[in-house]
PDB file of N, CA and C in Angstrom:
ATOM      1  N   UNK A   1       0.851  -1.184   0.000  1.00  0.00           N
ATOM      2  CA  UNK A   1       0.000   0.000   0.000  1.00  0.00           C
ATOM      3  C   UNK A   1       0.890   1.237   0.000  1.00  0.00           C
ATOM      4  N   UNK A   2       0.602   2.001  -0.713  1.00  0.00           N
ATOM      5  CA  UNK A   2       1.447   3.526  -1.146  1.00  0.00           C
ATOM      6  C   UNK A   2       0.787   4.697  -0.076  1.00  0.00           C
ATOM      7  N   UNK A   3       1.795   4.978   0.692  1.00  0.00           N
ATOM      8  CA  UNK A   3       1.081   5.904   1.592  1.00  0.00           C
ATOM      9  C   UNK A   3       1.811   7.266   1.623  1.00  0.00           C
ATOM     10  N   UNK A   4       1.873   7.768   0.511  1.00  0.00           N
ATOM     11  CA  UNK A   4       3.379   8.904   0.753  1.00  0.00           C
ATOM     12  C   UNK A   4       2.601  10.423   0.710  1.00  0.00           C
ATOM     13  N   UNK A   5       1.291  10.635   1.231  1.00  0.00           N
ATOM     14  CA  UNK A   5       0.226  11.635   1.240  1.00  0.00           C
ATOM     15  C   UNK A   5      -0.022  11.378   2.543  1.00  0.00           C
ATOM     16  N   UNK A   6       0.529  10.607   3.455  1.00  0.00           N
ATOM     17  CA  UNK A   6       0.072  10.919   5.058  1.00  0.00           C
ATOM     18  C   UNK A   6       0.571  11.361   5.813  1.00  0.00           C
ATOM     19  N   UNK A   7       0.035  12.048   6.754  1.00  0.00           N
ATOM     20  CA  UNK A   7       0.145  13.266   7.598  1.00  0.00           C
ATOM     21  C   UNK A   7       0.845  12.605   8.914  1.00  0.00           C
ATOM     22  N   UNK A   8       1.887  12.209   9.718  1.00  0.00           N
ATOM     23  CA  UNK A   8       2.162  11.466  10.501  1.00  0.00           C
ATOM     24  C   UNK A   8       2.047  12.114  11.693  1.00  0.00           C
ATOM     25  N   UNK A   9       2.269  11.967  13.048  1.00  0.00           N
ATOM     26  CA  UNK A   9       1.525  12.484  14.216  1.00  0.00           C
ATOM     27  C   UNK A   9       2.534  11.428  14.914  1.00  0.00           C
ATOM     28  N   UNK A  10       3.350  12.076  16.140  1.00  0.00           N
ATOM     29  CA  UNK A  10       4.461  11.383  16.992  1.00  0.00           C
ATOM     30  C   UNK A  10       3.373  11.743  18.807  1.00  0.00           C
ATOM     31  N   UNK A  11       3.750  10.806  19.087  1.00  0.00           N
ATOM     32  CA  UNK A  11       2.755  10.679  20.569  1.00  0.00           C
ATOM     33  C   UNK A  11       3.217  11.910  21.164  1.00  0.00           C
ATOM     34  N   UNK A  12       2.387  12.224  21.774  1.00  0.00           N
ATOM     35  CA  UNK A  12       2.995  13.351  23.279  1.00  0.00           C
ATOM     36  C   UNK A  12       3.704  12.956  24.490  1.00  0.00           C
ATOM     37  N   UNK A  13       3.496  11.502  24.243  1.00  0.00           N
ATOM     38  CA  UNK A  13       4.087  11.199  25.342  1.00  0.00           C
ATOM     39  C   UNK A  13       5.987  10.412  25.106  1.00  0.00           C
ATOM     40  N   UNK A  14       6.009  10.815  23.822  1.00  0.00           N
ATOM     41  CA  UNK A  14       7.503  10.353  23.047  1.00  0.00           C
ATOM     42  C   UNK A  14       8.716  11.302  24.216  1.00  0.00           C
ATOM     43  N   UNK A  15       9.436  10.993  24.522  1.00  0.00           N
ATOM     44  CA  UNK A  15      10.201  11.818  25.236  1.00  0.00           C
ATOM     45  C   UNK A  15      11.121  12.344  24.160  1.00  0.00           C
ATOM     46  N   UNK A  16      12.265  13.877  24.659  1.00  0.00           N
ATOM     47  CA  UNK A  16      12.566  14.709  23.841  1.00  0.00           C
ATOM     48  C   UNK A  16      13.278  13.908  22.866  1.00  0.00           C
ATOM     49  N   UNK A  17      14.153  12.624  23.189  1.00  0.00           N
ATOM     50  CA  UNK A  17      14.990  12.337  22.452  1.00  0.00           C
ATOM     51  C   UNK A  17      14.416  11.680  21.111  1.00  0.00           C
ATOM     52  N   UNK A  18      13.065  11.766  21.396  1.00  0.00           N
ATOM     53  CA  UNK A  18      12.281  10.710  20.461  1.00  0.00           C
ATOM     54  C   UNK A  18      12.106   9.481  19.924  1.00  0.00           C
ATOM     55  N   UNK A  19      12.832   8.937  20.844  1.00  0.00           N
ATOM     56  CA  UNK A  19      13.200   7.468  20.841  1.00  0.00           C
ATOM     57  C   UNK A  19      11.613   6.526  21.477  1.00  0.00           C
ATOM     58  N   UNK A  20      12.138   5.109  20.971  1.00  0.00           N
ATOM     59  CA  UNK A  20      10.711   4.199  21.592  1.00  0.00           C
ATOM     60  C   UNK A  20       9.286   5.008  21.276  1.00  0.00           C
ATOM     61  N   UNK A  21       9.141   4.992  20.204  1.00  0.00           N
ATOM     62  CA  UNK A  21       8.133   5.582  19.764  1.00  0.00           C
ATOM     63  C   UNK A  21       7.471   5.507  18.636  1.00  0.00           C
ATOM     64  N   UNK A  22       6.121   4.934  18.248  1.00  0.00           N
ATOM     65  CA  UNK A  22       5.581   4.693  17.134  1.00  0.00           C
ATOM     66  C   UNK A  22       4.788   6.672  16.825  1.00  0.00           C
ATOM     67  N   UNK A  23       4.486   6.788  15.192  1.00  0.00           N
ATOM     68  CA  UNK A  23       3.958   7.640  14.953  1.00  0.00           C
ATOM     69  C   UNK A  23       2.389   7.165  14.246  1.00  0.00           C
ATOM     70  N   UNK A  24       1.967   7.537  14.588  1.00  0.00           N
ATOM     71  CA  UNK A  24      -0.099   7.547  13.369  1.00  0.00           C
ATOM     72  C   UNK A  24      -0.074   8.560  12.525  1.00  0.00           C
ATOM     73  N   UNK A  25      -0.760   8.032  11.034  1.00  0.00           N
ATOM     74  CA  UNK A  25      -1.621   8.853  10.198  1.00  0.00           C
ATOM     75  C   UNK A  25      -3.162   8.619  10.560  1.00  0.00           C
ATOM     76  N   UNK A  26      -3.828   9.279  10.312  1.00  0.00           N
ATOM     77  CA  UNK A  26      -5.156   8.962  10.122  1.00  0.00           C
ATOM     78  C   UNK A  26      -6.328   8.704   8.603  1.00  0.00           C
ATOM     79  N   UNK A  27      -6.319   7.895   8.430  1.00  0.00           N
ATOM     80  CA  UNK A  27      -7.598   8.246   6.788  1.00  0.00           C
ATOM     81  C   UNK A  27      -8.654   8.087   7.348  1.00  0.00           C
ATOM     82  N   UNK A  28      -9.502   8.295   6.396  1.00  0.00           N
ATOM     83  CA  UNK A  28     -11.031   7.701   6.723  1.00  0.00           C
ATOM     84  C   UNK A  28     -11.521   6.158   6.933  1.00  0.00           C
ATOM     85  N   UNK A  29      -9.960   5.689   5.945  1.00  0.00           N
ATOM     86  CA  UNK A  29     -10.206   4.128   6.280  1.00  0.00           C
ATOM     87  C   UNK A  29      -9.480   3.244   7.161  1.00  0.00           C
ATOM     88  N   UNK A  30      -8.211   3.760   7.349  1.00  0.00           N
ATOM     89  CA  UNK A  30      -7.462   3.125   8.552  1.00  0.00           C
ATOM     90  C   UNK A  30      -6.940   4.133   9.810  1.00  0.00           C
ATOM     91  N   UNK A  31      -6.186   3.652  10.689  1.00  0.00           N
ATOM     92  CA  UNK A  31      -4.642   4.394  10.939  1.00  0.00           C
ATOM     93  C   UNK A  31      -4.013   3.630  10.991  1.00  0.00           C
ATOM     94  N   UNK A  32      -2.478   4.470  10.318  1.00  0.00           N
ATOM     95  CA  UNK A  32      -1.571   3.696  10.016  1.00  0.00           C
ATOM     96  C   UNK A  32      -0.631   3.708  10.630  1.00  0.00           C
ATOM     97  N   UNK A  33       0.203   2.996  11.028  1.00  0.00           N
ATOM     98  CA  UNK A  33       1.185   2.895  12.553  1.00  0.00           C
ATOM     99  C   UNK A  33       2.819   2.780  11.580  1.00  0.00           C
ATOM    100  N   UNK A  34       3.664   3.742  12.362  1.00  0.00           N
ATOM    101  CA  UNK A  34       5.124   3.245  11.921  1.00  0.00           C
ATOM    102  C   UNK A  34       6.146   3.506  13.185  1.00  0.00           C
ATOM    103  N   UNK A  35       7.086   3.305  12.907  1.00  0.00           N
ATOM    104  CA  UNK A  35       8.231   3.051  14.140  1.00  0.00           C
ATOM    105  C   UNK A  35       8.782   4.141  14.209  1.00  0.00           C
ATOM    106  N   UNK A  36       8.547   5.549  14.699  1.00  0.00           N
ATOM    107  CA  UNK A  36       9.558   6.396  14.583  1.00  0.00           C
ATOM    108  C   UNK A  36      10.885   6.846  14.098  1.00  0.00           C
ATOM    109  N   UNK A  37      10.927   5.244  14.882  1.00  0.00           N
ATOM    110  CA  UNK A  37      12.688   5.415  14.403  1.00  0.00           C
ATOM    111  C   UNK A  37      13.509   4.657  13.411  1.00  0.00           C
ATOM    112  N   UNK A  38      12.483   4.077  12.275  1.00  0.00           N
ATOM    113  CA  UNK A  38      12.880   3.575  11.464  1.00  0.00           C
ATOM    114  C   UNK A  38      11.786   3.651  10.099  1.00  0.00           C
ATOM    115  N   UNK A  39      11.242   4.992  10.287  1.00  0.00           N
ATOM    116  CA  UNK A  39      10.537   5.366   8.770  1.00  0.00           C
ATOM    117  C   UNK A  39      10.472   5.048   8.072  1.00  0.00           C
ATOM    118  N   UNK A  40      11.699   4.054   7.364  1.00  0.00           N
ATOM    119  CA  UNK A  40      12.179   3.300   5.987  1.00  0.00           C
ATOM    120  C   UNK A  40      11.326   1.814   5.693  1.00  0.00           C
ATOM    121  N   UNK A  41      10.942   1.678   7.234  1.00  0.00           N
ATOM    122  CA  UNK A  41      10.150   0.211   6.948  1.00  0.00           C
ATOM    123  C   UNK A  41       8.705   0.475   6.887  1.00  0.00           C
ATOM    124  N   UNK A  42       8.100  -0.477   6.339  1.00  0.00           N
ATOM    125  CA  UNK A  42       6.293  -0.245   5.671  1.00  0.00           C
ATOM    126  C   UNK A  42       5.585  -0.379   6.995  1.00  0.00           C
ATOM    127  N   UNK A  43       5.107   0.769   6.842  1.00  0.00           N
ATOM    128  CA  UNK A  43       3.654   0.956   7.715  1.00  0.00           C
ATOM    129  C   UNK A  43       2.836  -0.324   7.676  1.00  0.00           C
ATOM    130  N   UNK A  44       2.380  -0.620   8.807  1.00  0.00           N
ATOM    131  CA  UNK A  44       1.279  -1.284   8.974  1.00  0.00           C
ATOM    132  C   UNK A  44      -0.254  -0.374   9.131  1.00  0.00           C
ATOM    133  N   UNK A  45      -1.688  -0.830   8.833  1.00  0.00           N
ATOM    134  CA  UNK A  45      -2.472  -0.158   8.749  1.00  0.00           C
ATOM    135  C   UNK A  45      -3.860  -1.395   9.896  1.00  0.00           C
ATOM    136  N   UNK A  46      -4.762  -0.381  10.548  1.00  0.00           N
ATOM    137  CA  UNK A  46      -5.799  -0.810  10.970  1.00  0.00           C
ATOM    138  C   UNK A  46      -6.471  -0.131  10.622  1.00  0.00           C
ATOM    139  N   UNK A  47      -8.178  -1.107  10.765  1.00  0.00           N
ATOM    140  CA  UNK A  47      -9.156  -0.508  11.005  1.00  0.00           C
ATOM    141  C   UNK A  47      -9.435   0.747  11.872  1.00  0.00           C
ATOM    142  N   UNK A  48     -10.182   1.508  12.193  1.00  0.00           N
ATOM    143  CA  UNK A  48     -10.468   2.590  12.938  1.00  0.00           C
ATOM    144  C   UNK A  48     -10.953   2.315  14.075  1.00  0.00           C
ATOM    145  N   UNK A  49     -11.854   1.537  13.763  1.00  0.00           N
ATOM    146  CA  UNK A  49     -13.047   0.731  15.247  1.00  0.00           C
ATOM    147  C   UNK A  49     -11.789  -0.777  15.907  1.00  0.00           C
ATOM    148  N   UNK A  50     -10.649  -1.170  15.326  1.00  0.00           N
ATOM    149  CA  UNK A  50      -9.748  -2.008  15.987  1.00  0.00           C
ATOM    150  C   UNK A  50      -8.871  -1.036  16.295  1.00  0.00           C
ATOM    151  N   UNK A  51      -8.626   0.214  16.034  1.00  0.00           N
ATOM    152  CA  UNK A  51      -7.320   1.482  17.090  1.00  0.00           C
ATOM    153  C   UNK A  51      -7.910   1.842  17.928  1.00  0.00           C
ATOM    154  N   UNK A  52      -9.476   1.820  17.823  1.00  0.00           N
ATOM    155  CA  UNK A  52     -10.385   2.388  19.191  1.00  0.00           C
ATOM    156  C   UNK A  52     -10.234   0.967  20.555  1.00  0.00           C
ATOM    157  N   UNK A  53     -10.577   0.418  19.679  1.00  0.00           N
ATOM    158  CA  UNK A  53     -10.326  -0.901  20.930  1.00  0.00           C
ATOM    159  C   UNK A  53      -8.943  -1.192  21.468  1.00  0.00           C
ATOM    160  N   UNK A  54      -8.268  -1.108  20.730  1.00  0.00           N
ATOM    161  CA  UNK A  54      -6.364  -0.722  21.104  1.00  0.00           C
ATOM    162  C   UNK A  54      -6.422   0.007  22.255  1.00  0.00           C
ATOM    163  N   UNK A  55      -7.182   1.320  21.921  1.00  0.00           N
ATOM    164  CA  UNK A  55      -6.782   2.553  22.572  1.00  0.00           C
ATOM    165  C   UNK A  55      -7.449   2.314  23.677  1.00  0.00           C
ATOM    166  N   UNK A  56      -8.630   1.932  23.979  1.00  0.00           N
ATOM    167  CA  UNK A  56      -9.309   1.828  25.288  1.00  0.00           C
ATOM    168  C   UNK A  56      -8.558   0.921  25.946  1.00  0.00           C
ATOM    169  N   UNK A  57      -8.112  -0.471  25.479  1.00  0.00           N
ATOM    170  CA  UNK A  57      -7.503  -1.135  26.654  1.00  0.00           C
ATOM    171  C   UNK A  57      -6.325  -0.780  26.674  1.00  0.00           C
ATOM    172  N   UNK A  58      -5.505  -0.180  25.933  1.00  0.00           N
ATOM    173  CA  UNK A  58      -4.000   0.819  26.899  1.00  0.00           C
ATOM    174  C   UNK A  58      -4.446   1.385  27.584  1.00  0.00           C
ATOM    175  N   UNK A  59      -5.603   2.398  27.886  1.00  0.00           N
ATOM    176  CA  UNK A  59      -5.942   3.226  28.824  1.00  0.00           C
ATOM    177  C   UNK A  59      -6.315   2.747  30.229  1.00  0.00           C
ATOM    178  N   UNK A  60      -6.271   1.219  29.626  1.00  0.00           N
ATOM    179  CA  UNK A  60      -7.227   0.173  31.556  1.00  0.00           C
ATOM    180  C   UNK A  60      -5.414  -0.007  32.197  1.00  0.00           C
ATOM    181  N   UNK A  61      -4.258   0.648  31.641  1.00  0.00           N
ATOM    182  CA  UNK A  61      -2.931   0.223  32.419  1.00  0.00           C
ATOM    183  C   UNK A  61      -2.693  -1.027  32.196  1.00  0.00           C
TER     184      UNK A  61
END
């Protein structure tokens, strides 16, 4: 999948050095996840309603 039109987004919670850290795009049809620190390798992509369920159970700790 060719993704070279997405907008990438680094967590807030990345510390300054920016290390250990994935970044998100968002579309209408996925988000797409990459490694910060290694840009060069292919994005993986989810559903929207499977990053929501991601996201709620990181939030249970």
């Amino acid at each position: 999948m060719s993704t070279p039109e997405l907008v990438w987004y680094k967590s807030s919670y990345s510390s300054a050095q920016g290390d250990s850290c994935i970044e998100v795009a968002v579309t209408e049809q996925a988000i797409h996840v990459r490694d910060s620190k290694d840009v060069s390798r292919a994005p993986f992509a989810v559903r929207r309603e499977c990053w929501a369920h991601f996201v709620d159970f990181a939030a249970l700790g």
